[in-house]
PDB file of N, CA and C in Angstrom:
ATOM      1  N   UNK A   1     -54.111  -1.431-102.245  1.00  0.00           N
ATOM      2  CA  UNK A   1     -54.703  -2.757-102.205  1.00  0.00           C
ATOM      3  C   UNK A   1     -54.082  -3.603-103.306  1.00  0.00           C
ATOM      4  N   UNK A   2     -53.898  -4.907-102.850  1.00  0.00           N
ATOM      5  CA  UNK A   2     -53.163  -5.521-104.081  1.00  0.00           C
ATOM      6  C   UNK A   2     -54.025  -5.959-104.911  1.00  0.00           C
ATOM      7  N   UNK A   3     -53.932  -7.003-106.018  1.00  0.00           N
ATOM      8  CA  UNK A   3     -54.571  -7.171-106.955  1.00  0.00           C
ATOM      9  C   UNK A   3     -55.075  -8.877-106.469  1.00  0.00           C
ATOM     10  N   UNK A   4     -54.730  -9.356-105.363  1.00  0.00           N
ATOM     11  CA  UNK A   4     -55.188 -10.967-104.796  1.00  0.00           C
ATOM     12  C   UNK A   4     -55.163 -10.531-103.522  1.00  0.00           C
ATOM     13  N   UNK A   5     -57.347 -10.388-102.976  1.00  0.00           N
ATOM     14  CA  UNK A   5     -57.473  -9.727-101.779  1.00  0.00           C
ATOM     15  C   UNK A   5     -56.835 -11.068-101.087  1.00  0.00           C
ATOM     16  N   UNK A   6     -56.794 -11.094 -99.938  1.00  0.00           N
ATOM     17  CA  UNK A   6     -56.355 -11.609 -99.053  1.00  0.00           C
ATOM     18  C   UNK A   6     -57.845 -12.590 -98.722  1.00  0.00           C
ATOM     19  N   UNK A   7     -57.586 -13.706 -97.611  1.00  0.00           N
ATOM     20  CA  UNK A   7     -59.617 -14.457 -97.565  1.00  0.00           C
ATOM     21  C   UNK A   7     -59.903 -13.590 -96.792  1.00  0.00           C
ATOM     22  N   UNK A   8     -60.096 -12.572 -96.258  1.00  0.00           N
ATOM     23  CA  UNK A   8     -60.972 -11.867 -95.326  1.00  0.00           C
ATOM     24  C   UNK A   8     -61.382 -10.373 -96.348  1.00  0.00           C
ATOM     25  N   UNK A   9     -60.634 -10.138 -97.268  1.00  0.00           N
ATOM     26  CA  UNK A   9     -61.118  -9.555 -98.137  1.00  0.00           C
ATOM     27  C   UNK A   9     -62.109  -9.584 -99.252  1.00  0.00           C
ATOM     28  N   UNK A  10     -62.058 -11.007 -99.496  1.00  0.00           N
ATOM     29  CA  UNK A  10     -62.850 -11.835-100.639  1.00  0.00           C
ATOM     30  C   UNK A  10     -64.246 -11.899 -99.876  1.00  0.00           C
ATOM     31  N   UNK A  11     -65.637 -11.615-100.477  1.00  0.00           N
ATOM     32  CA  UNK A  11     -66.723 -12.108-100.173  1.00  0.00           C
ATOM     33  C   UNK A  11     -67.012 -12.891 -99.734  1.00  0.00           C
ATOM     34  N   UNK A  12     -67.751 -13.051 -98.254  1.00  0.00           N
ATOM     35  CA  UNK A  12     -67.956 -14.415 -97.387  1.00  0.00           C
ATOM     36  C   UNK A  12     -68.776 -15.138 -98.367  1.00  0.00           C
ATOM     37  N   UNK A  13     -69.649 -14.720 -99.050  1.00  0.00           N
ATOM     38  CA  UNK A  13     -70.227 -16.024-100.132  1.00  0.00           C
ATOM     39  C   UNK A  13     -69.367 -16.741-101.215  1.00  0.00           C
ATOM     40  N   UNK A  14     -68.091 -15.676-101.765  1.00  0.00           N
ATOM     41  CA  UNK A  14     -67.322 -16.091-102.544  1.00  0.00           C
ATOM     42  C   UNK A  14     -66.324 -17.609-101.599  1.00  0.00           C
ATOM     43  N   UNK A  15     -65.428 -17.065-100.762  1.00  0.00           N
ATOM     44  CA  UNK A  15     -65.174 -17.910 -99.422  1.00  0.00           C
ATOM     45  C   UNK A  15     -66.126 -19.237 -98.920  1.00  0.00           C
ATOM     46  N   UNK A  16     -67.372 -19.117 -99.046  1.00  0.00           N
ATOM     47  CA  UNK A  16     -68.379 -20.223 -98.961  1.00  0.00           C
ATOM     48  C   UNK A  16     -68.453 -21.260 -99.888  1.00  0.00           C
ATOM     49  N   UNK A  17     -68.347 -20.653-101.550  1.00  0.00           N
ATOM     50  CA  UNK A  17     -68.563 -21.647-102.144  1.00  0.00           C
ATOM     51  C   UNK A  17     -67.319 -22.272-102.222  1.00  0.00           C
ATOM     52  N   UNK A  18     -66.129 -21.546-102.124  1.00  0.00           N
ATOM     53  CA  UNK A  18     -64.393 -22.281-102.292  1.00  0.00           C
ATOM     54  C   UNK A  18     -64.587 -23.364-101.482  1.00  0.00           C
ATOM     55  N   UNK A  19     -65.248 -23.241-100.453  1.00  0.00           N
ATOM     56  CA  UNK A  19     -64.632 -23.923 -99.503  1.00  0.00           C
ATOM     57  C   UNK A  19     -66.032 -25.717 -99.531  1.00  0.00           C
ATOM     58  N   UNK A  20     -67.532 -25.198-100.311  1.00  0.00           N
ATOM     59  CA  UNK A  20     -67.838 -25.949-100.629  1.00  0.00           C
ATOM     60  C   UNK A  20     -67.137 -26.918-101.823  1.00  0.00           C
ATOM     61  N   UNK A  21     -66.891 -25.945-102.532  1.00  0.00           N
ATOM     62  CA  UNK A  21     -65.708 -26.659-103.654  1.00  0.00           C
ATOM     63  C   UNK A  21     -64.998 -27.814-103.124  1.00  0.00           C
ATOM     64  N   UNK A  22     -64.549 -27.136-102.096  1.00  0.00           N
ATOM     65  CA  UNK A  22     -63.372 -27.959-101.740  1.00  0.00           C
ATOM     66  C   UNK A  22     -63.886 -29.636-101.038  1.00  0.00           C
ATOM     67  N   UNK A  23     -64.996 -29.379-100.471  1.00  0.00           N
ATOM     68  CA  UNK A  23     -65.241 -31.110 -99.347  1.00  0.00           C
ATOM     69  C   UNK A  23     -66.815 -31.560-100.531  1.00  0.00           C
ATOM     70  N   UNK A  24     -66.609 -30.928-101.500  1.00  0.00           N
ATOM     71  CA  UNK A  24     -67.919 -31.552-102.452  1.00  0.00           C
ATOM     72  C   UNK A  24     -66.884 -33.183-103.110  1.00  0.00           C
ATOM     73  N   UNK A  25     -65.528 -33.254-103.286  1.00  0.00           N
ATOM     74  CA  UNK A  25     -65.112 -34.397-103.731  1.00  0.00           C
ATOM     75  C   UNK A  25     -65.619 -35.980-102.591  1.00  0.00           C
ATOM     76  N   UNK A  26     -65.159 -34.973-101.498  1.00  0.00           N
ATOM     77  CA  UNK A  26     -65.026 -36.127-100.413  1.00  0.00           C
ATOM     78  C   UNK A  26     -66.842 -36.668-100.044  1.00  0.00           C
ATOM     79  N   UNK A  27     -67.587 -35.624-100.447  1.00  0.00           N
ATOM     80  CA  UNK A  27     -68.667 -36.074-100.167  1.00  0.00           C
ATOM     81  C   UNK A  27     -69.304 -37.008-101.537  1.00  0.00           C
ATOM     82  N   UNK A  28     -68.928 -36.729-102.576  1.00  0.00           N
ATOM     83  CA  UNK A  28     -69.292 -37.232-103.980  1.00  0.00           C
ATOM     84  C   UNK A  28     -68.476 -39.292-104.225  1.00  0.00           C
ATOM     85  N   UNK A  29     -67.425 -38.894-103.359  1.00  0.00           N
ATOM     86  CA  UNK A  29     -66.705 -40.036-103.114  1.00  0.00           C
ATOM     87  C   UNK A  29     -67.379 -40.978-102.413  1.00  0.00           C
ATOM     88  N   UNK A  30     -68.443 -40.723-101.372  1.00  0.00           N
ATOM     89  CA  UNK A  30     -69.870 -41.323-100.662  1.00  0.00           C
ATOM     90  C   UNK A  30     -70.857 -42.033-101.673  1.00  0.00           C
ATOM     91  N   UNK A  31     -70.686 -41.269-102.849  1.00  0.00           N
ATOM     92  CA  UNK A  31     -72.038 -41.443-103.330  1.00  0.00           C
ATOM     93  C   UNK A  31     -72.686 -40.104-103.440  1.00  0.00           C
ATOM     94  N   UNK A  32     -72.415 -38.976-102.984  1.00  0.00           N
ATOM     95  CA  UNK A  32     -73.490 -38.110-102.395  1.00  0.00           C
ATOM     96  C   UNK A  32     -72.835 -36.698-103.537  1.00  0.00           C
ATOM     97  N   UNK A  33     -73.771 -35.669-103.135  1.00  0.00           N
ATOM     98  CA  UNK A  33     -73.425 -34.236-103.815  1.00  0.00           C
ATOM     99  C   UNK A  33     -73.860 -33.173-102.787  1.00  0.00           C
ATOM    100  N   UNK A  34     -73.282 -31.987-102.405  1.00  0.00           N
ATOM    101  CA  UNK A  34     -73.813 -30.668-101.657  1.00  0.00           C
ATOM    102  C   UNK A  34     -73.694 -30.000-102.972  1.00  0.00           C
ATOM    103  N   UNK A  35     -74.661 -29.040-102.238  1.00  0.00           N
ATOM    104  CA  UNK A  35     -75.363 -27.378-103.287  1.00  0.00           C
ATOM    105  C   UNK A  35     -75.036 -26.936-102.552  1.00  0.00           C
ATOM    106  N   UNK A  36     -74.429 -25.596-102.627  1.00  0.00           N
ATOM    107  CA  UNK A  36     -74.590 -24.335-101.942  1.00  0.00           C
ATOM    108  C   UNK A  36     -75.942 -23.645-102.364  1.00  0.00           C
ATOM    109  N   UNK A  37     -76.738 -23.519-101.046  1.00  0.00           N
ATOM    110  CA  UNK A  37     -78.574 -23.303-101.613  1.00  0.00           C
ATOM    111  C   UNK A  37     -78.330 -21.401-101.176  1.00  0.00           C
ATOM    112  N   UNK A  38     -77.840 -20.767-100.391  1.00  0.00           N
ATOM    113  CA  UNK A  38     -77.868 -19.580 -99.795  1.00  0.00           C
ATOM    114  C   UNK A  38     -76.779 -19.301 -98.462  1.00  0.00           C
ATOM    115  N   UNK A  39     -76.509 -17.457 -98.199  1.00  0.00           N
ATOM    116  CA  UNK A  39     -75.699 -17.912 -97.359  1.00  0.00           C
ATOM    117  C   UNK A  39     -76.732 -16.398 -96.444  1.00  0.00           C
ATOM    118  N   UNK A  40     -77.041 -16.733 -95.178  1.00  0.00           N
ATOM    119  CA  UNK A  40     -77.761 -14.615 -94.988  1.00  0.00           C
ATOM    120  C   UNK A  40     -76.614 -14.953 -93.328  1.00  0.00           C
ATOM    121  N   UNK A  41     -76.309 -13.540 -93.098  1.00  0.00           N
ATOM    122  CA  UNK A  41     -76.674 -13.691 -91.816  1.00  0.00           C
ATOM    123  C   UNK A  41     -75.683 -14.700 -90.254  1.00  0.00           C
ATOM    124  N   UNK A  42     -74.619 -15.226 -91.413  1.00  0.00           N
ATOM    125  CA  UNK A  42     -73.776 -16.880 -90.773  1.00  0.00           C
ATOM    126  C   UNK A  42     -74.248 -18.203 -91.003  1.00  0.00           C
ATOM    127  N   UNK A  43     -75.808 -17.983 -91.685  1.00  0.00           N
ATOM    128  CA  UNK A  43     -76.265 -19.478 -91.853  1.00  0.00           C
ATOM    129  C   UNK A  43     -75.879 -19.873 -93.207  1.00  0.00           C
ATOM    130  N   UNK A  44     -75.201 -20.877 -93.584  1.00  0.00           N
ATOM    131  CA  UNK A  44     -75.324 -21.549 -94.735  1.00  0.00           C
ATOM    132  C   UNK A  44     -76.192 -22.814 -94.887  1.00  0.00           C
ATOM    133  N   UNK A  45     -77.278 -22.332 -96.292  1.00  0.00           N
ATOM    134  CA  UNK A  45     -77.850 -23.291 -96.406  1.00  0.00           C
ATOM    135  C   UNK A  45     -77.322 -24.228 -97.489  1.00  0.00           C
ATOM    136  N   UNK A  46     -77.345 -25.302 -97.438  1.00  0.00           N
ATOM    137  CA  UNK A  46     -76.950 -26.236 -98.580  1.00  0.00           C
ATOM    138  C   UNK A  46     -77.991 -27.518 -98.649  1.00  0.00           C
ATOM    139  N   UNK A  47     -78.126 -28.044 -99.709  1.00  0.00           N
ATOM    140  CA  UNK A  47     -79.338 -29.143-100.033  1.00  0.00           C
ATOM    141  C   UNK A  47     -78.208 -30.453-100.298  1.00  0.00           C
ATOM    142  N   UNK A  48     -78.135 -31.812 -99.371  1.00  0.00           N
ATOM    143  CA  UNK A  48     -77.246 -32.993 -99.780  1.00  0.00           C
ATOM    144  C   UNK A  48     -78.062 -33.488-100.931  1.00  0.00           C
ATOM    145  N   UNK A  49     -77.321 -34.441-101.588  1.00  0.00           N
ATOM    146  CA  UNK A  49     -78.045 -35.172-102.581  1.00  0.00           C
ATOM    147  C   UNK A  49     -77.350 -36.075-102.829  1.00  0.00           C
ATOM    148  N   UNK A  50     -78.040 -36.887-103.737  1.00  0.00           N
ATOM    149  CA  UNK A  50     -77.654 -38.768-104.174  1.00  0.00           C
ATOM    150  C   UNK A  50     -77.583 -39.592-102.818  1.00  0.00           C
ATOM    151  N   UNK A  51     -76.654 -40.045-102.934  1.00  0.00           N
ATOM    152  CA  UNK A  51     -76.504 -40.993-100.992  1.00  0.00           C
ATOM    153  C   UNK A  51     -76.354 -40.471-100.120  1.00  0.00           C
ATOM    154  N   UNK A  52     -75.848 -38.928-100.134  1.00  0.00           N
ATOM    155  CA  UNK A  52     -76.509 -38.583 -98.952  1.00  0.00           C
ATOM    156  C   UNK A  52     -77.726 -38.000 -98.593  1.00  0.00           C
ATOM    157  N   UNK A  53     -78.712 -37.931 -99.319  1.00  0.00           N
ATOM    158  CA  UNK A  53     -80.202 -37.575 -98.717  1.00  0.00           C
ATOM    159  C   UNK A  53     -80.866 -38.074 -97.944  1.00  0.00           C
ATOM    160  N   UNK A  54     -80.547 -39.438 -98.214  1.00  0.00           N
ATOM    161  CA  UNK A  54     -81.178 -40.510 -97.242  1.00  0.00           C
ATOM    162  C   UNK A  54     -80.658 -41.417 -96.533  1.00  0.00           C
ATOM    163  N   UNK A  55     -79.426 -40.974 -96.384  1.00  0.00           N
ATOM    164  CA  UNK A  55     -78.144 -41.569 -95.371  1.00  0.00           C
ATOM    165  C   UNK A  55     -78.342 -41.162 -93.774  1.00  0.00           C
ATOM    166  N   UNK A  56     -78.695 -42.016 -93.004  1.00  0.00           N
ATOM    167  CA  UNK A  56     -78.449 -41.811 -91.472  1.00  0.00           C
ATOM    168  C   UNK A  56     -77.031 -40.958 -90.865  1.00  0.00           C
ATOM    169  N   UNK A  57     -76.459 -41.057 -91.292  1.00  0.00           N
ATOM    170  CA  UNK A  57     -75.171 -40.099 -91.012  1.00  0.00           C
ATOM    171  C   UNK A  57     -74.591 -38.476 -91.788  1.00  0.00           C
ATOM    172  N   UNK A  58     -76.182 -38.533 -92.562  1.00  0.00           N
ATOM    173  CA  UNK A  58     -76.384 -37.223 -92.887  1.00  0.00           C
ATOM    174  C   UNK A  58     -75.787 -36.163 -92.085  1.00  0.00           C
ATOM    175  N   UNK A  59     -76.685 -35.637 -91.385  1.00  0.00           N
ATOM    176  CA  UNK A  59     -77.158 -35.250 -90.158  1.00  0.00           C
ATOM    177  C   UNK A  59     -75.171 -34.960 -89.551  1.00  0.00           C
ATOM    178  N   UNK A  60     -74.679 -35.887 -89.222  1.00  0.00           N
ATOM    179  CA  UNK A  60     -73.482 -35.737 -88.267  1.00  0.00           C
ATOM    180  C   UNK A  60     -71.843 -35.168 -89.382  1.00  0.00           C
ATOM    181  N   UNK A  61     -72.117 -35.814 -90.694  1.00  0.00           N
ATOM    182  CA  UNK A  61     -71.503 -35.566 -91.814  1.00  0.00           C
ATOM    183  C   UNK A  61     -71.621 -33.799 -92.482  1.00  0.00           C
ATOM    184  N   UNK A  62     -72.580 -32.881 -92.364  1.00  0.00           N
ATOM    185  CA  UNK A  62     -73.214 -32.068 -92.167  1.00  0.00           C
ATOM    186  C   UNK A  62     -72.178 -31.043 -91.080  1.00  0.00           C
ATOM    187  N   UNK A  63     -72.623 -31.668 -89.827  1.00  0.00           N
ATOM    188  CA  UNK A  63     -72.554 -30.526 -88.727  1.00  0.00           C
ATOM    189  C   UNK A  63     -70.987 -31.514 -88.076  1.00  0.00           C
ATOM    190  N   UNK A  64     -70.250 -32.416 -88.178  1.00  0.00           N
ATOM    191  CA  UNK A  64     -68.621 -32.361 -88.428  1.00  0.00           C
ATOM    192  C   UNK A  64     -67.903 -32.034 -89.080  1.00  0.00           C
ATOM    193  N   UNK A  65     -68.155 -32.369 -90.458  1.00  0.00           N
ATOM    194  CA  UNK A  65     -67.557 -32.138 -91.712  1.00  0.00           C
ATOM    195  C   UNK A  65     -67.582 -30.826 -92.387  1.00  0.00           C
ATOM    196  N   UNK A  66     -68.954 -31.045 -92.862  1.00  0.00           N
ATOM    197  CA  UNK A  66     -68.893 -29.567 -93.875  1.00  0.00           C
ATOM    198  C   UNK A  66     -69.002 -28.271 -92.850  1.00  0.00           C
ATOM    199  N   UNK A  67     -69.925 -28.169 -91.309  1.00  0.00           N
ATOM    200  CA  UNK A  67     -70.048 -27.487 -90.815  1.00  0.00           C
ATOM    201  C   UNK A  67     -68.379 -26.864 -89.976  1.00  0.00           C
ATOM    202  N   UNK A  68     -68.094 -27.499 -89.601  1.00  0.00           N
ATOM    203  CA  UNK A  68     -66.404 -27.841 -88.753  1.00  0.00           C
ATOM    204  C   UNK A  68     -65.419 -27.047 -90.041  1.00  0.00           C
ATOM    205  N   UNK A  69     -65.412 -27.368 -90.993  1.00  0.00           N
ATOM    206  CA  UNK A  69     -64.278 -26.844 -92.276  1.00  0.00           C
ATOM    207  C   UNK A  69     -64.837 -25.302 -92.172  1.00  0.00           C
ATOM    208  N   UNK A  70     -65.951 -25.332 -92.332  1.00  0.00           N
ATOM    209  CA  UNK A  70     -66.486 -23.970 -93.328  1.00  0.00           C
ATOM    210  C   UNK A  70     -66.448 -22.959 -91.758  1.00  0.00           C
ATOM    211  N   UNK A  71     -67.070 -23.211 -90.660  1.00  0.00           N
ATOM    212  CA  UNK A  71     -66.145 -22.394 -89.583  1.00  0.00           C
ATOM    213  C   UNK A  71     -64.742 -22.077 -89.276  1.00  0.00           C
ATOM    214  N   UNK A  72     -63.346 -23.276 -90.168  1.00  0.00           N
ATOM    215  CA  UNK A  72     -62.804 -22.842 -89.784  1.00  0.00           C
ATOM    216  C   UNK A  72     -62.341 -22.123 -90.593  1.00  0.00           C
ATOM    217  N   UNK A  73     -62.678 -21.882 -92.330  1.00  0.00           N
ATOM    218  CA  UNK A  73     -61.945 -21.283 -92.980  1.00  0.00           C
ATOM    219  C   UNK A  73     -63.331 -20.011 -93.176  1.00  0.00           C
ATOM    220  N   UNK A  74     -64.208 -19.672 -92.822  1.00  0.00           N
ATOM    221  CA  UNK A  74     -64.995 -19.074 -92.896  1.00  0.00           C
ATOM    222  C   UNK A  74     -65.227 -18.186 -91.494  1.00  0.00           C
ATOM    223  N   UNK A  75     -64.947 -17.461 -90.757  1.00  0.00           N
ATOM    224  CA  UNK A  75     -65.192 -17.439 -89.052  1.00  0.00           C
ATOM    225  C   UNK A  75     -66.416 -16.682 -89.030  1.00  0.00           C
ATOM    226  N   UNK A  76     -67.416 -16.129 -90.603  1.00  0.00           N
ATOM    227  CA  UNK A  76     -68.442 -15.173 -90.364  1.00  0.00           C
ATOM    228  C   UNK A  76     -69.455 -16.500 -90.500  1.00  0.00           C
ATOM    229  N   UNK A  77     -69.300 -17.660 -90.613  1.00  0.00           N
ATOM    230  CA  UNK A  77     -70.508 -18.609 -90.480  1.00  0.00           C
ATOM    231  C   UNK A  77     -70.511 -19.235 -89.505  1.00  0.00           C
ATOM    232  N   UNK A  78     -71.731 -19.259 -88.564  1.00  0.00           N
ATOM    233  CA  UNK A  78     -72.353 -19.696 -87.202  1.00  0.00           C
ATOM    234  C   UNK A  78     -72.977 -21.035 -87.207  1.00  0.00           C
ATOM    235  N   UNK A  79     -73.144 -21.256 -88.576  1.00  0.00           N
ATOM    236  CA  UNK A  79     -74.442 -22.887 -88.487  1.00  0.00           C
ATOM    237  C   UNK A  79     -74.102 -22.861 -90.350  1.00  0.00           C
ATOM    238  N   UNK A  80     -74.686 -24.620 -90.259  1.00  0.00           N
ATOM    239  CA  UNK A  80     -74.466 -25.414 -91.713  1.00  0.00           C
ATOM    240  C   UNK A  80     -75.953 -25.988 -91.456  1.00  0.00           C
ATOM    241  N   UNK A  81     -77.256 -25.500 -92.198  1.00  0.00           N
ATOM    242  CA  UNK A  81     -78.187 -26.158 -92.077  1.00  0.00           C
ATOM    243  C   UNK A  81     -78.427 -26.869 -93.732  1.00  0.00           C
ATOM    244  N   UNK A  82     -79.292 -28.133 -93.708  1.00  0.00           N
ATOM    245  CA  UNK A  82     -79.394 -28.562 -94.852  1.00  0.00           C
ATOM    246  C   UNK A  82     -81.079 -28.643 -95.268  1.00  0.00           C
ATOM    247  N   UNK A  83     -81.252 -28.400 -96.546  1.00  0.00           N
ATOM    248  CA  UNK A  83     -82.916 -28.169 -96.690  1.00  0.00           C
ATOM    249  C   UNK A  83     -83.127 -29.396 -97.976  1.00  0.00           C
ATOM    250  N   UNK A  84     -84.206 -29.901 -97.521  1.00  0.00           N
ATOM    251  CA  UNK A  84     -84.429 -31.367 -98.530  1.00  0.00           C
ATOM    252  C   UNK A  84     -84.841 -30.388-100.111  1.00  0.00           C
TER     253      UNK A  84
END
């Protein structure tokens, strides 16, 4: 085994937060912030915050964006739910 697992080697939670890492700029660039709140099972939970909590395009920003990335660099997560 080498010493830099490969992403399917690395922990799907480790893999979860990289990849929150990664679209937390574009969402902060809104106005807004994601948490990574938990991951069980394929569900990731995450809590939005600042402009996006109470943004109408929550909701679609969510399940295009963060949900759409994190399936594709993630393939063990099934759903992106968000908890107030």
């Amino acid at each position: 085994m080498s010493d830099n697992p490969g992403p399917n080697e690395q922990p799907v939670l480790d893999r979860v937060r990289d990849v929150i890492d990664q679209v937390r700029p574009y969402i902060q660039g809104d106005g807004g912030d994601i948490d990574l709140v938990s991951y069980e099972d394929g569900v990731v939970t995450v809590r939005l915050r600042g402009a996006c909590s109470g943004c109408p395009h929550a909701a679609m920003t969510l399940k295009m964006g963060v949900e759409r990335f994190l399936k594709e660099h993630v393939p063990e997560v099934t759903e992106v739910v968000n908890v107030a």
